[in-house]
Protein backbone atom coordinates (compact mmCIF):
# COMPACT_ATOMS: atom_id res chain seq x y z
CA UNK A 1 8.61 14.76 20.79
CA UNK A 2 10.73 16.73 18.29
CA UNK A 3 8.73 17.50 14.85
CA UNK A 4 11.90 16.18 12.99
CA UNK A 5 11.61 12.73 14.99
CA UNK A 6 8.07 12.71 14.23
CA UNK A 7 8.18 13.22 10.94
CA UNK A 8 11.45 9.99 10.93
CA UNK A 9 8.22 8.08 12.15
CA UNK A 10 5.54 8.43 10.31
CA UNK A 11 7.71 7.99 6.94
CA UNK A 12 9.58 5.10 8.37
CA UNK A 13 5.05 3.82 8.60
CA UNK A 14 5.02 5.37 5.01
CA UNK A 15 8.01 2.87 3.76
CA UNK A 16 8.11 0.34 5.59
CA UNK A 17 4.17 -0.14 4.19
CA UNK A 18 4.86 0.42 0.87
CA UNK A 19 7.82 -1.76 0.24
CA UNK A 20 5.08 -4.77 2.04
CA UNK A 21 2.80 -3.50 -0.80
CA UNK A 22 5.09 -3.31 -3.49
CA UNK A 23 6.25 -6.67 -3.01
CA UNK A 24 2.62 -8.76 -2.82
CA UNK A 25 1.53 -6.61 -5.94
CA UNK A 26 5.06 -8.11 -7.32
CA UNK A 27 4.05 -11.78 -5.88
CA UNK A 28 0.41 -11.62 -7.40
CA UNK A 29 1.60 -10.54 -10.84
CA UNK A 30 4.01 -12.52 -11.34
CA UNK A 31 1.61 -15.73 -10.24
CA UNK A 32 -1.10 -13.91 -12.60
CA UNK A 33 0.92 -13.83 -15.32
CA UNK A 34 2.12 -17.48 -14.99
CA UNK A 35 -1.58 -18.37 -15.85
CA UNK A 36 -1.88 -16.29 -19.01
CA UNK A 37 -0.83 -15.80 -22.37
CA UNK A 38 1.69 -13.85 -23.37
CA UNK A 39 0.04 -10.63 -24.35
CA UNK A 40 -2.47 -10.76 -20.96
CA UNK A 41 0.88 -11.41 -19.01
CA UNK A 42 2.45 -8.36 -20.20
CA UNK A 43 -0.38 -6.46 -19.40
CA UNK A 44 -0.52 -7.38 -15.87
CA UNK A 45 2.84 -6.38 -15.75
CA UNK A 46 1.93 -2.78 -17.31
CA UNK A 47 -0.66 -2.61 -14.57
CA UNK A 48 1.67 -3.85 -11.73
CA UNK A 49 4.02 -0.37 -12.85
CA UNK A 50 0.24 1.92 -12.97
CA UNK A 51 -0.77 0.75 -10.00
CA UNK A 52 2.68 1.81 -8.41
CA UNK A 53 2.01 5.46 -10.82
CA UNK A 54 5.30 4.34 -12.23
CA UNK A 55 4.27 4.27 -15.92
CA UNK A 56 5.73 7.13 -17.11
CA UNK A 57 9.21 6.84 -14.84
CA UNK A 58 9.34 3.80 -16.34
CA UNK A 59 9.15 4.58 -19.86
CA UNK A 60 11.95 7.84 -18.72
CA UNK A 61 14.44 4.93 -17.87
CA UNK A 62 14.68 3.49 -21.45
CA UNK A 63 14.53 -0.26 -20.72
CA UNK A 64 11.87 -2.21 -22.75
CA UNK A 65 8.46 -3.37 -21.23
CA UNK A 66 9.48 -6.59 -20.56
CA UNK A 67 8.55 -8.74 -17.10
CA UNK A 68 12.03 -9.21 -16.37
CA UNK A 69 13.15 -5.29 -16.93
CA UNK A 70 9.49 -4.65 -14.30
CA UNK A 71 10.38 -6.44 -11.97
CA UNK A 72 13.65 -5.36 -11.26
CA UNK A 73 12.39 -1.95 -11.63
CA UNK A 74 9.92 -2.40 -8.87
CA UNK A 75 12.06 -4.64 -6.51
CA UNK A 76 15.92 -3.09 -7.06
CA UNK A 77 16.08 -0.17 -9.03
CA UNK A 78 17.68 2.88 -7.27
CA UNK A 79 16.47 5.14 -10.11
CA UNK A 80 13.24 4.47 -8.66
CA UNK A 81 12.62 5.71 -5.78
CA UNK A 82 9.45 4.14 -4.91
CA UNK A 83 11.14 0.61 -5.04
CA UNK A 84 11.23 -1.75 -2.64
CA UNK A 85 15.16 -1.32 -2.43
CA UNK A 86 14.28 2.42 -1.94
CA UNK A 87 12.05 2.17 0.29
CA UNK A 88 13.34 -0.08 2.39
CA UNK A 89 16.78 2.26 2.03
CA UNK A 90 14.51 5.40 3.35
CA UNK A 91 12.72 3.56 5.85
CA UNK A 92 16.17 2.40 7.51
CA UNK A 93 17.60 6.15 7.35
CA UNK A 94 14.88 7.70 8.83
CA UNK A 95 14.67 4.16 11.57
CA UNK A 96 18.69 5.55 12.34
CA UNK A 97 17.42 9.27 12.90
CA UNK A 98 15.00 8.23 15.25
CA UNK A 99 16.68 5.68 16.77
CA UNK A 100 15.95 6.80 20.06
CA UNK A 101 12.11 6.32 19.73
CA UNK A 102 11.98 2.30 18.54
CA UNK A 103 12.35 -0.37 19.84
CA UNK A 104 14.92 -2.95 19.29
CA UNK A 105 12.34 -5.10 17.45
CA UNK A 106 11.59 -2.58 15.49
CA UNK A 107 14.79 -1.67 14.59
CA UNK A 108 16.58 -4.72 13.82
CA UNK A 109 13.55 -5.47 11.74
CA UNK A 110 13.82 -2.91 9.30
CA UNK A 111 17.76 -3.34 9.16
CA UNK A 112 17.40 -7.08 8.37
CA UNK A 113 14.94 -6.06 5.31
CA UNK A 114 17.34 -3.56 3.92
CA UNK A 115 19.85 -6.20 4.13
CA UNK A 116 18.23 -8.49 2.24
CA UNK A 117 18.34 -6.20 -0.98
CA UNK A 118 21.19 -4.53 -0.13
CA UNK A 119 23.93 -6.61 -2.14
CA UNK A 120 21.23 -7.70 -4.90
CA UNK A 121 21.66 -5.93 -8.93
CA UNK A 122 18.75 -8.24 -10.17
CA UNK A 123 15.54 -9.94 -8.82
CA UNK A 124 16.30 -12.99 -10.89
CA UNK A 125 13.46 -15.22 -12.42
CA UNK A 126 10.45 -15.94 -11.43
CA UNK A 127 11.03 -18.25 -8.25
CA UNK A 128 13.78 -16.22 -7.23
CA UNK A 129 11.98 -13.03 -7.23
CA UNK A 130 9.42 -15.07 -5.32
CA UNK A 131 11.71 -16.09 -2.69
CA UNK A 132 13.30 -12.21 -2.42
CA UNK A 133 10.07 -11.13 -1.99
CA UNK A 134 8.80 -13.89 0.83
CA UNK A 135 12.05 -13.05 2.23
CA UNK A 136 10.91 -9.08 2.29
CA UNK A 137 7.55 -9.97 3.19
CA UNK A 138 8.60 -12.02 6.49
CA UNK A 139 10.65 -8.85 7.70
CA UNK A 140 7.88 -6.53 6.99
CA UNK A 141 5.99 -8.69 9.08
CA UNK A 142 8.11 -8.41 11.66
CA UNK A 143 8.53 -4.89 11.84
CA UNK A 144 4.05 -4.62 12.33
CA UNK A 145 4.61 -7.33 15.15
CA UNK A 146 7.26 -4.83 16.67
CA UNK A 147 5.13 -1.99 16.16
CA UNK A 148 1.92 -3.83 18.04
CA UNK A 149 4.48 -4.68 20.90
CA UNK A 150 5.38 -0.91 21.25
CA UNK A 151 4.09 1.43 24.56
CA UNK A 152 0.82 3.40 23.16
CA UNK A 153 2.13 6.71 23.03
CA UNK A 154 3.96 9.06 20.11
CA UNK A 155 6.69 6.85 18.73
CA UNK A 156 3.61 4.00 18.19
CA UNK A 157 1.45 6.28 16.68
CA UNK A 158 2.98 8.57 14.19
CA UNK A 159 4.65 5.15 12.92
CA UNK A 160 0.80 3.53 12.58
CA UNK A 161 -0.11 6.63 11.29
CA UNK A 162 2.19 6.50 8.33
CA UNK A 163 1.30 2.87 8.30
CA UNK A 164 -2.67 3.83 7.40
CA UNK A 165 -2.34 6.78 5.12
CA UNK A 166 -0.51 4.86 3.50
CA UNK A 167 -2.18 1.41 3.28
CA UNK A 168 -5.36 3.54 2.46
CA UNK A 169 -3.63 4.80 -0.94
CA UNK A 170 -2.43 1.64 -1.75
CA UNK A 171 -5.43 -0.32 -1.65
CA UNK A 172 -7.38 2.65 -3.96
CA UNK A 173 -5.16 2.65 -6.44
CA UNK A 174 -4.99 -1.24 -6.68
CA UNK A 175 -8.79 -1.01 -7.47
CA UNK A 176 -8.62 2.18 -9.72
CA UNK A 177 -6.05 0.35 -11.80
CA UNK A 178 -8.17 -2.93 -12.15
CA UNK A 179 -11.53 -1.05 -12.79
CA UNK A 180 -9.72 0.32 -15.43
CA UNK A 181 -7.03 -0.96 -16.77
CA UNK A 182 -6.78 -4.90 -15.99
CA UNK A 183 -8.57 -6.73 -18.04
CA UNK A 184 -7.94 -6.80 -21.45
CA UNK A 185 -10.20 -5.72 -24.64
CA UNK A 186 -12.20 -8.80 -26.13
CA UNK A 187 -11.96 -10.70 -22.71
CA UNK A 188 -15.49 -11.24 -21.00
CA UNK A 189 -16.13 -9.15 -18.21
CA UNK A 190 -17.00 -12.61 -15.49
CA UNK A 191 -15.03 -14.30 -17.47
CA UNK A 192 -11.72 -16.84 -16.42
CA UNK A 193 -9.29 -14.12 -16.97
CA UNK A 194 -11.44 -11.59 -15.60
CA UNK A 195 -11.97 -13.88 -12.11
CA UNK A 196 -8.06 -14.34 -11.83
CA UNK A 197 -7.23 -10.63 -11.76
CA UNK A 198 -9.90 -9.77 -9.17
CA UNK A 199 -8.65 -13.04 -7.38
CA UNK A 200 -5.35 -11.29 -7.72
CA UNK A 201 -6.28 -8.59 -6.17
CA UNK A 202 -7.66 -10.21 -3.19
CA UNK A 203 -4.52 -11.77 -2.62
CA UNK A 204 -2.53 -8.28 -3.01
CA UNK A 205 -4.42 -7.20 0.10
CA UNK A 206 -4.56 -10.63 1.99
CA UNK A 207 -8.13 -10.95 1.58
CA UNK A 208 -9.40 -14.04 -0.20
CA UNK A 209 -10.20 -15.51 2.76
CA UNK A 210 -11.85 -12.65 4.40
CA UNK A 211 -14.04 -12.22 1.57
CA UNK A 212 -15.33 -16.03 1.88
CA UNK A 213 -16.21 -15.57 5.59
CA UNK A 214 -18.12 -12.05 4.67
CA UNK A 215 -19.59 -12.98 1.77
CA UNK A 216 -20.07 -16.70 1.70
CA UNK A 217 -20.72 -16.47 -1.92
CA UNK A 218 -18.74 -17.24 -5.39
CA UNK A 219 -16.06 -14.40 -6.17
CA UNK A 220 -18.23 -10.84 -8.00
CA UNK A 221 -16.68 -7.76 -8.17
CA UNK A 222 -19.13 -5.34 -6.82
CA UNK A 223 -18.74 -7.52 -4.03
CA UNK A 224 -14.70 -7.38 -4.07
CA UNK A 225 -14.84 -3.37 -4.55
CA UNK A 226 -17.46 -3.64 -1.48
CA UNK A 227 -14.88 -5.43 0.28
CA UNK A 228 -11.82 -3.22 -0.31
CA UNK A 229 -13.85 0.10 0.21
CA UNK A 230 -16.37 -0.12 2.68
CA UNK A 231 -15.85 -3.28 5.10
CA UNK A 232 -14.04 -1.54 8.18
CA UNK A 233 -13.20 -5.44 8.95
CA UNK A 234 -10.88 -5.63 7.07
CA UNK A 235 -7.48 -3.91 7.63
CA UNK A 236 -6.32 -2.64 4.61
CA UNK A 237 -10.27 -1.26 3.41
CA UNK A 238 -10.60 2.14 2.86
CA UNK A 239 -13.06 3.20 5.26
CA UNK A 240 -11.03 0.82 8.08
CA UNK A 241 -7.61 2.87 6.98
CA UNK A 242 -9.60 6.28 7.16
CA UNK A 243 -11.12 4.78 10.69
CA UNK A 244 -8.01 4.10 11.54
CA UNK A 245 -6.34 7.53 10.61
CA UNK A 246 -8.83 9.87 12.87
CA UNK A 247 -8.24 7.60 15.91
CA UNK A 248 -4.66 8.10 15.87
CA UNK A 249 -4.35 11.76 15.10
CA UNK A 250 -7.25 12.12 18.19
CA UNK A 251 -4.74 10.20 20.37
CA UNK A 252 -1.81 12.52 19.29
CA UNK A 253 -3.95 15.39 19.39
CA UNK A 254 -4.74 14.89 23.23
CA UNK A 255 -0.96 13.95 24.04
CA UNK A 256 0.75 16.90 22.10
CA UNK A 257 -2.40 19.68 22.01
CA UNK A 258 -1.85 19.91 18.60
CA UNK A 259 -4.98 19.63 16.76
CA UNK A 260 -6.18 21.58 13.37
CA UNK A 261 -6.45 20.89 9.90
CA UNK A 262 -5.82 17.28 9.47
CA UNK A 263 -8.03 16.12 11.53
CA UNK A 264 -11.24 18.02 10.17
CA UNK A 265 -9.71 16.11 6.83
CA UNK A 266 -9.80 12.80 8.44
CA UNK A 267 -13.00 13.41 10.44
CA UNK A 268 -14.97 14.78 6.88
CA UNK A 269 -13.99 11.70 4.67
CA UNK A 270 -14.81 9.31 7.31
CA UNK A 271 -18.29 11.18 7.79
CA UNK A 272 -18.60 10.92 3.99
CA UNK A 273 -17.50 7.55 3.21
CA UNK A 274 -20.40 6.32 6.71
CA UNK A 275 -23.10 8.44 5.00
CA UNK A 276 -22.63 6.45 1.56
CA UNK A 277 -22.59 2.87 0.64
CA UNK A 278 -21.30 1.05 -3.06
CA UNK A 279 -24.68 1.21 -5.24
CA UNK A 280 -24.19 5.26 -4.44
CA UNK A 281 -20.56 5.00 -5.42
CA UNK A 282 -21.39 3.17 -8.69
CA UNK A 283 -24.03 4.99 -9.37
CA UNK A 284 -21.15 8.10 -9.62
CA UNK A 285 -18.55 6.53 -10.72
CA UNK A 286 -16.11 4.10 -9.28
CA UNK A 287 -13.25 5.84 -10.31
CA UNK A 288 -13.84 9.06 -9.88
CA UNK A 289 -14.82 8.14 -5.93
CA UNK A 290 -11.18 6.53 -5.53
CA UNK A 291 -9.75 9.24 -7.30
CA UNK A 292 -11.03 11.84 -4.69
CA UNK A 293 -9.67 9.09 -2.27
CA UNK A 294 -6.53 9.79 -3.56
CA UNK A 295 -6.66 13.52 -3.71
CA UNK A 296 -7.82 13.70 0.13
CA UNK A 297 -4.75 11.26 1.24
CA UNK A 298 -2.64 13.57 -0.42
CA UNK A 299 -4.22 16.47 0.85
CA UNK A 300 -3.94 14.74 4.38
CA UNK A 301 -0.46 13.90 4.22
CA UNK A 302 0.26 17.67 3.72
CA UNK A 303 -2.21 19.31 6.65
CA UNK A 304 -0.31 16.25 8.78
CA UNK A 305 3.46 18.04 7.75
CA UNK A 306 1.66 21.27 8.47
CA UNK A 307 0.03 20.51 12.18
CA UNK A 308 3.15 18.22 13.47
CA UNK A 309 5.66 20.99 11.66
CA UNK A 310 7.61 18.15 10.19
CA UNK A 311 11.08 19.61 8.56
C-alpha cells in the first residue's frame, strides 16, 4: 500500500472518530445543562470547548461565551477545524483520495455525514442541535459497521488504527477536564450536580450501562475513572484503546515488514498501564497520569507518520 493512501486511512479513523466524539460530548452537555442553573450550565459549556482544547481558539474568534455561540462552534464552524463540520469535511477528502481502498459502505457512509452539515450556517436550539447530532451520530455508526464488514488486511487496519489513537485521547481528556474543571466551586463533591456530570460523562462514552453490569453498585467516581482507564471491556477505556493500538500495528507490521518506533511506544504504555492499577494512579495524581496519556498519543501519532512514511 502507498504511504500517502495509508496515511488517507488512518486520518479518515482520526475524523471520522472525532466528529462521533464531538457530537455525544455536544448531546451530553447540552442535556447537562438543561438540568442546571444558569451559571453551572455555562460552565458545562466552557468544559464541553476544554475538553475539545478549544478554549483559547475560541476566545481568538471573538463571539461571546454563550451556549448558542458553543455549539455552533463545535458542530459548524469552519474556523474551527476540529468541528464536526471539519471533520467530517477532512474525513470525506481523504475517503476520495483513497477511494480505491474502501468499501462502498464505507464510503457512502462518510459522504452521507458530510452531507448532513454541508448546507447548515447554524445548529439551531436545543432540539434541533439534538436531532443534527442523532442524525451525525447514526452515520458515524454506520461508517464502524462498514469498517467491521471490511477484509482484515491494510485498508481495515490503518482506518481502526486511527479509530483507537484516537478514541484513546478522547476519552483522557474527557476525564482530565472533569477531574478538574467540571464541577463548580461551593458544589459538594457526591453531591446532585456532582453525580450528573460524572453521569454525563458515562453517557459521552456510551457507558452507563456498562458500568452497572461491572460494578453493580450506585454511581462513585473512583469507580467511573476505574472504568474509563483501566477496564479493557470496555471499548473506548484507555488501556482497551492502547490494547487495541499494539494489535493492529503487530498486524501491519507482519503484512508490510515495517516495524520500529511506534510499536516499542505502544508496547511500553500498555506494559505500564498492566503493571499499575487506580489506587497507584491516585496515589500520583490523576491528572498528571492522563496527561502523560496524552503526551504518549501524541508522541505515537508521530513515530506512526515516521514508520508508515506518511506525506
Amino acid at each position: 500500500m502507498l504511504s500517502r493512501t495509508a496515511s488517507n486511512l488512518y486520518w479518515i479513523g482520526r475524523y471520522m472518530e472525532r466528529a462521533e466524539f464531538t457530537t455525544r460530548l455536544i448531546e451530553a452537555t447540552i442535556r447537562l445543562s438543561s438540568l442546571s442553573g444558569d451559571a453551572q450550565a455555562a460552565q458545562a459549556w466552557r468544559s464541553a470547548l476544554a475538553v475539545m482544547g478549544e478554549m483559547a481558539a475560541f476566545k481568538r474568534w471573538g463571539e461571546n461565551f454563550t451556549p448558542f455561540n458553543i455549539s455552533r462552534y463545535l458542530t459548524l464552524a469552519e474556523e474551527n477545524p476540529n468541528s464536526v463540520r471539519s471533520c467530517l469535511h477532512l474525513a470525506r477528502s481523504n475517503a476520495r483520495a483513497a477511494r480505491t481502498a474502501l468499501t462502498r459502505e464505507a464510503w457512502e457512509a462518510i459522504n452521507r455525514a458530510w452531507l448532513s452539515v454541508r448546507g447548515r450556517s447554524s445548529p439551531g436550539g436545543a432540539q434541533a442541535t439534538l436531532n443534527m447530532v442523532e442524525a451525525i451520530k447514526a452515520e458515524t455508526r454506520g461508517f464502524e459497521g462498514a469498517v467491521a464488514r471490511m477484509l482484515r488486511k491494510e485498508a481495515y487496519w490503518f482506518l481502526r488504527l486511527g479509530s483507537v489513537i484516537e478514541r484513546g485521547d478522547n476519552t483522557a481528556r474527557l476525564l482530565d477536564v472533569k477531574y478538574y474543571l467540571l464541577l463548580p466551586r461551593g458544589e459538594e463533591v457526591g453531591g446532585a450536580l456532582d453525580r450528573d456530570q460524572w453521569t454525563t460523562i458515562l453517557h459521552t462514552v456510551s457507558a452507563r450501562t456498562a458500568y452497572r453490569h461491572i460494578y453493580q453498585d450506585a454511581l462513585k467516581p473512583w469507580l467511573v475513572a476505574d472504568l474509563l482507564v483501566f477496564r479493557r471491556e470496555l471499548p473506548r477505556s484507555l488501556l482497551a484503546s492502547t490494547a487495541e493500538a499494539v494489535e493492529l500495528l503487530s498486524d501491519l507490521g507482519d503484512r508490510s515488514g515495517r516495524q520500529g518506533e511506534a510499536d516499542r511506544l505502544a508496547r511500553q504504555r500498555e506494559r505500564e498501564m498492566l503493571d499499575t492499577d487506580m489506587d497507584a494512579v491516585f496515589a500520583k495524581g490523576l491528572h498528571q497520569f492522563l496527561a502523560r496519556f496524552i503526551a504518549d498519543s501524541s508522541a505515537l501519532d508521530r513515530a506512526i507518520a515516521a514508520q508508515f512514511r506518511f506525506g
